[in-house]
Protein backbone atom coordinates (compact mmCIF):
# COMPACT_ATOMS: atom_id res chain seq x y z
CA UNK A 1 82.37 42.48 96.24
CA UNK A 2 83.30 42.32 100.06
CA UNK A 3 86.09 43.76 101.64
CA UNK A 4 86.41 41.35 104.62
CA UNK A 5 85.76 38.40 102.11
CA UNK A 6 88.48 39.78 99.67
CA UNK A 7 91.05 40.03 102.97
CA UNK A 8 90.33 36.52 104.18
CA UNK A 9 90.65 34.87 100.84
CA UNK A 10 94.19 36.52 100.54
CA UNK A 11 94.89 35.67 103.77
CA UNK A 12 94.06 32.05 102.56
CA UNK A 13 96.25 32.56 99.55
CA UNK A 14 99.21 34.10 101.01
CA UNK A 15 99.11 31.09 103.83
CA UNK A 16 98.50 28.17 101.49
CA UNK A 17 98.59 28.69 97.59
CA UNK A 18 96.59 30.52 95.00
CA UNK A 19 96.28 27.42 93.23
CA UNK A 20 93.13 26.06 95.72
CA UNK A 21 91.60 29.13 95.04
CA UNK A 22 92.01 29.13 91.31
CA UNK A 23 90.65 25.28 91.54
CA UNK A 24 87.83 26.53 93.68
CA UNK A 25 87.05 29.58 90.83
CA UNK A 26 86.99 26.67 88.40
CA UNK A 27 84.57 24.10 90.80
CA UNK A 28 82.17 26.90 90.76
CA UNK A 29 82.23 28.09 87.36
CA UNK A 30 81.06 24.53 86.26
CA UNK A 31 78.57 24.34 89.07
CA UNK A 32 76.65 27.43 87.41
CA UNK A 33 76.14 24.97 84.61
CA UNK A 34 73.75 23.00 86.88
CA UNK A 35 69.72 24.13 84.95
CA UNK A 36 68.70 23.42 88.60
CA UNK A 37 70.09 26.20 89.97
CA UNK A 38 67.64 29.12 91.20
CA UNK A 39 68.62 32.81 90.13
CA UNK A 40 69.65 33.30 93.91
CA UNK A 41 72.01 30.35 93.89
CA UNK A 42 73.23 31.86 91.08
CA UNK A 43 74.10 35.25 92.24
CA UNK A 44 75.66 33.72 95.16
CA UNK A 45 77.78 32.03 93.68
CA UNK A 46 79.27 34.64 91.54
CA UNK A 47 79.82 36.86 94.07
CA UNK A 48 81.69 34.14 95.52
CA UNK A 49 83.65 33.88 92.54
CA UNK A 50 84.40 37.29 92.05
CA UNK A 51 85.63 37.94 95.63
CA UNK A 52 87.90 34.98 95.23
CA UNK A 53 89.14 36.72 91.59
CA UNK A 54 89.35 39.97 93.35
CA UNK A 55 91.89 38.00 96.13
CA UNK A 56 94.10 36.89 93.53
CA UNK A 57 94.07 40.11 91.72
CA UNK A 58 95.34 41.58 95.42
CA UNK A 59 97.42 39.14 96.04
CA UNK A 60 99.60 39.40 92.93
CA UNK A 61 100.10 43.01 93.40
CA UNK A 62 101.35 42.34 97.37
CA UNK A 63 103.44 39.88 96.04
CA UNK A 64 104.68 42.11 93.30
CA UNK A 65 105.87 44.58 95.84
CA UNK A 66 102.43 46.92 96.99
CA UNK A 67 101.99 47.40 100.26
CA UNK A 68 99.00 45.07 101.45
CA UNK A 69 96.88 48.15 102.56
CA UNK A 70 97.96 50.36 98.99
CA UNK A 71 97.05 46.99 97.28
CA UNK A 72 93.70 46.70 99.17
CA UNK A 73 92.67 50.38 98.45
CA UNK A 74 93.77 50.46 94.60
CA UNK A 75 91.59 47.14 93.97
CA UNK A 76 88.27 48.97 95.89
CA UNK A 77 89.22 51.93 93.32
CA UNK A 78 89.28 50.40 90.43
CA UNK A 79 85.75 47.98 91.34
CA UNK A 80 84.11 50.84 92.31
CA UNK A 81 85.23 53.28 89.44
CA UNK A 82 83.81 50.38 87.40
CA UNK A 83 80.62 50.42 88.98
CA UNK A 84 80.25 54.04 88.73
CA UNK A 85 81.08 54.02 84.72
């Protein structure tokens, strides 16, 4: 996951409307379905899709009342306690 991705997506969100991104999540989950897809193309494509999860996951918790930078740091917590595990 990207920071600066994860900031401009809920940017995006918090100027337009989650919704495009959820539709987006959805446009490239069935696009992994393509067999012509290389293992690359792949990978890209799901770190696309988890930045754009990890923006919504942000942006709920701004909108529930977290400030944006407390909201930012808690989500990069939790990723990369995950990672470590």
């Amino acid at each position: 996951m990207r920071l600066p991705i994860i900031k401009h997506l809920t940017a995006f969100i918090e100027n337009n409307d989650e919704d495009f991104v959820i539709e987006a999540i959805e446009t490239l989950e069935d696009l992994t379905e393509a067999s012509s897809l290389k293992d690359e193309e792949l990978d890209v494509i799901g770190e696309l899709i988890s930045n754009m999860y990890g923006a919504i996951e942000v942006s709920k918790s701004i909108k529930s009342g977290v400030p944006r930078k407390d909201a930012f740091n808690e989500f990069m917590k939790r990723v990369l306690g995950a990672i470590d595990s």
